[in-house]
Protein backbone atom coordinates (compact mmCIF):
# COMPACT_ATOMS: atom_id res chain seq x y z
CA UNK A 1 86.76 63.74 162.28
CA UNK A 2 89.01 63.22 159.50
CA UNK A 3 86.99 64.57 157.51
CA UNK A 4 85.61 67.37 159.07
CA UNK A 5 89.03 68.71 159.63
CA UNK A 6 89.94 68.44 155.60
CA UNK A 7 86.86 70.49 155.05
CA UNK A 8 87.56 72.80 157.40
CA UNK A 9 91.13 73.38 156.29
CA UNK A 10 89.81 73.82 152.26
CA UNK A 11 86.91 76.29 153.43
CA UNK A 12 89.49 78.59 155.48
CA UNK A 13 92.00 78.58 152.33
CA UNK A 14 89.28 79.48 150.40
CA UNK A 15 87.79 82.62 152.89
CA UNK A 16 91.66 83.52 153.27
CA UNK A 17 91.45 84.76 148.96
CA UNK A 18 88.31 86.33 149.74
CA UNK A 19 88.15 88.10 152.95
CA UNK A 20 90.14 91.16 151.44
CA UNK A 21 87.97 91.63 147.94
CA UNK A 22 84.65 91.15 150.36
CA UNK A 23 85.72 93.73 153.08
CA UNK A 24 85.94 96.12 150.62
CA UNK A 25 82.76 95.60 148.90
CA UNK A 26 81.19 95.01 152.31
CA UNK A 27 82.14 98.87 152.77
CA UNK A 28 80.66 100.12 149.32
CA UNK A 29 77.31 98.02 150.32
CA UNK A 30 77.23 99.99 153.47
CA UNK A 31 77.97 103.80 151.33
CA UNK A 32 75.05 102.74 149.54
CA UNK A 33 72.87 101.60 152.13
CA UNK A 34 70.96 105.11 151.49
CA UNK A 35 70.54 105.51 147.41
CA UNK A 36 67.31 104.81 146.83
CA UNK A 37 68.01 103.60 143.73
CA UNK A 38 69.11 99.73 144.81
CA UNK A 39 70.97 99.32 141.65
CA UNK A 40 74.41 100.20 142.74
CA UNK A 41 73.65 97.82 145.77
CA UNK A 42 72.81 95.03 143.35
CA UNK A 43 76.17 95.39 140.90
CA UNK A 44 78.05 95.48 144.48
CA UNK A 45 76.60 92.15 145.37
CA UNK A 46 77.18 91.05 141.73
CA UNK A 47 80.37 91.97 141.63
CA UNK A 48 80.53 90.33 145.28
CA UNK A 49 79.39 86.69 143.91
CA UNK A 50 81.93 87.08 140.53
CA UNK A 51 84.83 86.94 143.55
CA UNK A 52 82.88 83.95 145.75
CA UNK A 53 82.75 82.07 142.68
CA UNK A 54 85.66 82.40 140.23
CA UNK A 55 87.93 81.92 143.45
CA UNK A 56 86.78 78.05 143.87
CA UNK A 57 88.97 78.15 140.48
CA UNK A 58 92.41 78.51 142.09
CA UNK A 59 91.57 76.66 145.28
CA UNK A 60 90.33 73.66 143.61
CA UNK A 61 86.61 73.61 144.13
CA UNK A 62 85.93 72.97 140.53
CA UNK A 63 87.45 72.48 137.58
CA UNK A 64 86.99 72.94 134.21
CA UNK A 65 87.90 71.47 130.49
CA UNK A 66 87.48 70.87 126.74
CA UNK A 67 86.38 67.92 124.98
CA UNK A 68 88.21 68.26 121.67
CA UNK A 69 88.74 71.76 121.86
CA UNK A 70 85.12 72.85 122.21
CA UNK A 71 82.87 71.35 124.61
CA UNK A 72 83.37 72.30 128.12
CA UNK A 73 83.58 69.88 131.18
CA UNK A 74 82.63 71.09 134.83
CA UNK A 75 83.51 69.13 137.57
CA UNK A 76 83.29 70.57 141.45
CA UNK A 77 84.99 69.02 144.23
CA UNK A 78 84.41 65.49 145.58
CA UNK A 79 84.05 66.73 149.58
CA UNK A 80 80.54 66.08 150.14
CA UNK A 81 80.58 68.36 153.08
CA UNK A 82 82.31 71.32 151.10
CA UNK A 83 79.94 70.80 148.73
CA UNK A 84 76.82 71.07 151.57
CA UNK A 85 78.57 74.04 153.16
CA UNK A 86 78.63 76.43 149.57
CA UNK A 87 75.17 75.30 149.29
CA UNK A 88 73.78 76.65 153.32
CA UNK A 89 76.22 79.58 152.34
CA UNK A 90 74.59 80.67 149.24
CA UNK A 91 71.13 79.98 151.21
CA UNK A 92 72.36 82.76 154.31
CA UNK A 93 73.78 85.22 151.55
CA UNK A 94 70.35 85.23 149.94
CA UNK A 95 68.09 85.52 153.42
CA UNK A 96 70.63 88.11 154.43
CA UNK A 97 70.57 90.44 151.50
CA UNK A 98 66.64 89.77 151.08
CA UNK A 99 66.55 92.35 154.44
CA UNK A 100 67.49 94.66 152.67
CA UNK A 101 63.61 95.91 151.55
CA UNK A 102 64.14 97.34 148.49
CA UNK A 103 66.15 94.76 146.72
CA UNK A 104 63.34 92.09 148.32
CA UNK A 105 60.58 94.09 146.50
CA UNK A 106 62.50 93.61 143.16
CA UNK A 107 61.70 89.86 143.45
CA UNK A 108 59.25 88.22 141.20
CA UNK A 109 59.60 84.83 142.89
CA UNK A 110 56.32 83.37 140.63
CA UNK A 111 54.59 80.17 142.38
CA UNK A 112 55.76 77.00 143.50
CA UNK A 113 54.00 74.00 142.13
CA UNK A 114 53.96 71.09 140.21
CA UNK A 115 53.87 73.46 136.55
CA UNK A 116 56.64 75.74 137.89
CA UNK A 117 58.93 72.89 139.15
CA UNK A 118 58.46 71.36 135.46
CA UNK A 119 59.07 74.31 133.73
CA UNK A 120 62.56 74.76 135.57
CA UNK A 121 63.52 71.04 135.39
CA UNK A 122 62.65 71.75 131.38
CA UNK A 123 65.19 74.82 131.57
CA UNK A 124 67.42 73.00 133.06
CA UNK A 125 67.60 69.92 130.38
CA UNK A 126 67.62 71.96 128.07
CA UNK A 127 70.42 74.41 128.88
CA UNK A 128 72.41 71.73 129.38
CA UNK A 129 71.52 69.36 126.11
CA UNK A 130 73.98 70.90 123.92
CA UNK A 131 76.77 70.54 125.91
CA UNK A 132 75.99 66.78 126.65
CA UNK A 133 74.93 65.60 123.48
CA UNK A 134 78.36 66.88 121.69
CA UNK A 135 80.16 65.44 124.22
CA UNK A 136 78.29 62.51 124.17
CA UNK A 137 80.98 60.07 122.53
CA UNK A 138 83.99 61.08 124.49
CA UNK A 139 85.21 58.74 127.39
CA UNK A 140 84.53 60.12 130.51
CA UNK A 141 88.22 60.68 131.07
CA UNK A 142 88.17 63.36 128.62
CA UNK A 143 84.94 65.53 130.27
CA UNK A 144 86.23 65.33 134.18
CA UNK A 145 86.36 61.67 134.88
CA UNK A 146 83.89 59.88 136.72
CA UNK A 147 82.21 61.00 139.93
CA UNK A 148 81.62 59.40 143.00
CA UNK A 149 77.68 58.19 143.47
CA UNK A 150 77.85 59.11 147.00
CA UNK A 151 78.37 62.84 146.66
CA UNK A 152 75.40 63.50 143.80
CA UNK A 153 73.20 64.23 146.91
CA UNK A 154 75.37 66.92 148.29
CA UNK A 155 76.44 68.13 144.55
CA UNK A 156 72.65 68.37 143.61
CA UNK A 157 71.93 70.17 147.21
CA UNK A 158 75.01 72.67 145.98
CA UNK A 159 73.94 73.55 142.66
CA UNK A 160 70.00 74.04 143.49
CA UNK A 161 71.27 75.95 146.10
CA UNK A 162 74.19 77.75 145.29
CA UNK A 163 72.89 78.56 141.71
CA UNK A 164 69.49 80.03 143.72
CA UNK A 165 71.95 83.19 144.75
CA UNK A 166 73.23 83.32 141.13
CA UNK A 167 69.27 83.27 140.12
CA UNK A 168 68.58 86.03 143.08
CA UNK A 169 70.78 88.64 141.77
CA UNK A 170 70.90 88.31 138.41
CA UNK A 171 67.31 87.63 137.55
CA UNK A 172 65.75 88.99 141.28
CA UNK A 173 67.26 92.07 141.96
CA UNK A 174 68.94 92.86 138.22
CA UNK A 175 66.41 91.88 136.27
CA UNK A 176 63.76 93.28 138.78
CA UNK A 177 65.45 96.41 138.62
CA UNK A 178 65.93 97.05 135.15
CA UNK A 179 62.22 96.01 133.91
CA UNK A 180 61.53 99.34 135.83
CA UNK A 181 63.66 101.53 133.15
CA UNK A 182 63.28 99.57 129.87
CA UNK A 183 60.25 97.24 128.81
CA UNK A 184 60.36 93.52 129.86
CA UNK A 185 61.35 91.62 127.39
CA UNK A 186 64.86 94.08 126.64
CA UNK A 187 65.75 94.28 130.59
CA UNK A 188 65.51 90.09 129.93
CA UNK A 189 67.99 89.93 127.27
CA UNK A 190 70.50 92.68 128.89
CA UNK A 191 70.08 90.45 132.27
CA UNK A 192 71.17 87.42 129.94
CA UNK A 193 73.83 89.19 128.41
CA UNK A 194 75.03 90.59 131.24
CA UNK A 195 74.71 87.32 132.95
CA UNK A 196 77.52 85.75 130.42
CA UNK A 197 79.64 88.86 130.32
CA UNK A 198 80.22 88.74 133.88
CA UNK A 199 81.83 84.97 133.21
CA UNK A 200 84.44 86.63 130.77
CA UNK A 201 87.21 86.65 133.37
CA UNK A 202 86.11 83.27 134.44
CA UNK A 203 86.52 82.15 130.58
CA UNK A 204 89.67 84.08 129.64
CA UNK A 205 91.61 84.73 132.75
CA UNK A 206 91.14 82.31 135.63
CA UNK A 207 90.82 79.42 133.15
CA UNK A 208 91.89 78.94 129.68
CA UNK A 209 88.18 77.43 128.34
CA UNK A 210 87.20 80.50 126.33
CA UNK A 211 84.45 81.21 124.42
CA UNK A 212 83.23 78.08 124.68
CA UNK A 213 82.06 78.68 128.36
CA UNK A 214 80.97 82.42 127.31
CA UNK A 215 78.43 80.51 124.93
CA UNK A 216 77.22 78.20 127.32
CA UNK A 217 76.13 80.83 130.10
CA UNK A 218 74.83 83.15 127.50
CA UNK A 219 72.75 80.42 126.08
CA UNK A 220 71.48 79.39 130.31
CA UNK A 221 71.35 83.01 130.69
CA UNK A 222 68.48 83.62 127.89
CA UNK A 223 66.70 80.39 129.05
CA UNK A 224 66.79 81.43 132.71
CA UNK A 225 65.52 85.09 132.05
CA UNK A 226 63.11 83.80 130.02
CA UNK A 227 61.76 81.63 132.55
CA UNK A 228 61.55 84.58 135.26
CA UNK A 229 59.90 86.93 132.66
CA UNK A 230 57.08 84.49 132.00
CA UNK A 231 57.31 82.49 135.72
CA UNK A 232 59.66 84.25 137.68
CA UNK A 233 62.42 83.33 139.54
CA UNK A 234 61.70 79.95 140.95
CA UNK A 235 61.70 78.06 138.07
CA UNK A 236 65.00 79.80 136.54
CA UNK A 237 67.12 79.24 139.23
CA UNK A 238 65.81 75.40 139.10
CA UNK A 239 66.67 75.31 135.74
CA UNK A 240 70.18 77.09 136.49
CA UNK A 241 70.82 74.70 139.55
CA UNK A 242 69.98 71.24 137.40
CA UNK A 243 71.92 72.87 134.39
CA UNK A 244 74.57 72.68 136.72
CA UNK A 245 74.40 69.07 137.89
CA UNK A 246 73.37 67.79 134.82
CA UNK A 247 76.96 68.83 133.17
CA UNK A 248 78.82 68.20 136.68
CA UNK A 249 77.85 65.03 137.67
CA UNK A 250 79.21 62.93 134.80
CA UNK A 251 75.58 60.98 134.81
CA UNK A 252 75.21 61.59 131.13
CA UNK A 253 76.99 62.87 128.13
């Protein structure tokens, strides 16, 4: 019960920042309910996710660091049950925005098998090998500290699933969208680019890591584009969501 109530009181500090911001965008969602062009829909729910996520910076969802300097650390929150509640949130914010028919056509989700899952768990290693291997010979003190064993289920369940809404609109509906106006392989890299420009506040302004963290989602950014251009978006947003526990976790590095 304990428990539940601690939860409970970090998830309604948390909707108290963003209520306002959301309300507002809610409204310009619902101006543009009409345009048949979706892509003032999709920087509204892009702009949307920027607030969901860069507030778990002041309310102490996650945190981040250096390692001498250069390296960034990412740790999220040790409540297990916060953890399993951004994950079913990110799940219902994807199912409810996929009603909306012309973002859902946008979708290349690719298939769902045993080459697909190994291409994103590939992604995933890989966006996150730099970052671990330079950080390899620091004591975990200095990249976040340990982390509990008992919350890596709930921390994988919330970056496979939270990251799968990042994956949605930046790769789904963005990247969808703008392989209609330019060829494939350019509306790949602007998604990518895009992708680690819309961290810059996160970087510069709501924490102090800096370029460091601008390189880091630039550099997932190209792999997961990459990965929906040849696969689509199932195995990016795997490789997105185990980029993410790979560097959070404190299992290696």
């Amino acid at each position: 019960m304990n428990a539940l109530l601690e939860a409970g009181t970090t998830l309604l500090g948390y909707s108290a920042l963003l209520i306002p911001g959301l309300l507002l965008l809610g409204v310009c969602f619902w101006l543009a309910r009409s345009d048949r062009d979706p892509l003032l829909r999709i920087m509204v729910l892009i702009l949307g996710f920027i607030l969901i996520r860069d507030a778990m910076t002041p309310t102490g969802l996650w945190e981040f660091g250096l390692v001498d300097g250069v390296v960034p650390w990412l740790r999220m929150t040790d409540d297990p049950l916060v953890l399993v509640a951004f994950g079913l949130g990110s799940l219902m914010l994807v199912l409810a925005t996929l009603r909306d028919r012309s973002l859902k056509d946008l979708v290349h989700w690719g298939s769902f098998d045993i080459r697909t899952i190994g291409l994103g768990i590939l992604g995933g290693v890989l966006a996150a090998a730099p970052i671990l291997a330079l950080s390899a010979g620091a004591p975990i003190q200095e990249r976040g500290g340990e982390v509990a064993p008992g919350i890596l289920p709930a921390l994988l369940f919330m970056a496979l699933a939270g990251n799968l809404g990042e994956e949605v609109f930046f790769r789904g509906y963005l990247q969808g969208r703008l392989e209609q106006a330019m060829p494939a392989m350019r509306a790949a890299l602007l998604s990518a680019v895009l992708f680690a420009a819309c961290h810059a506040f996160l970087a510069t302004t709501v924490t102090d890591v800096g370029w460091p963290l601008l390189a880091l989602t630039l550099w997932e950014g190209l792999i997961c584009a990459f990965l929906r251009l040849r696969w689509g978006v199932i195995p990016a947003a795997i490789a997105h969501g185990l980029a993410i526990f790979l560097l959070s976790s404190g299992l290696f590095g």
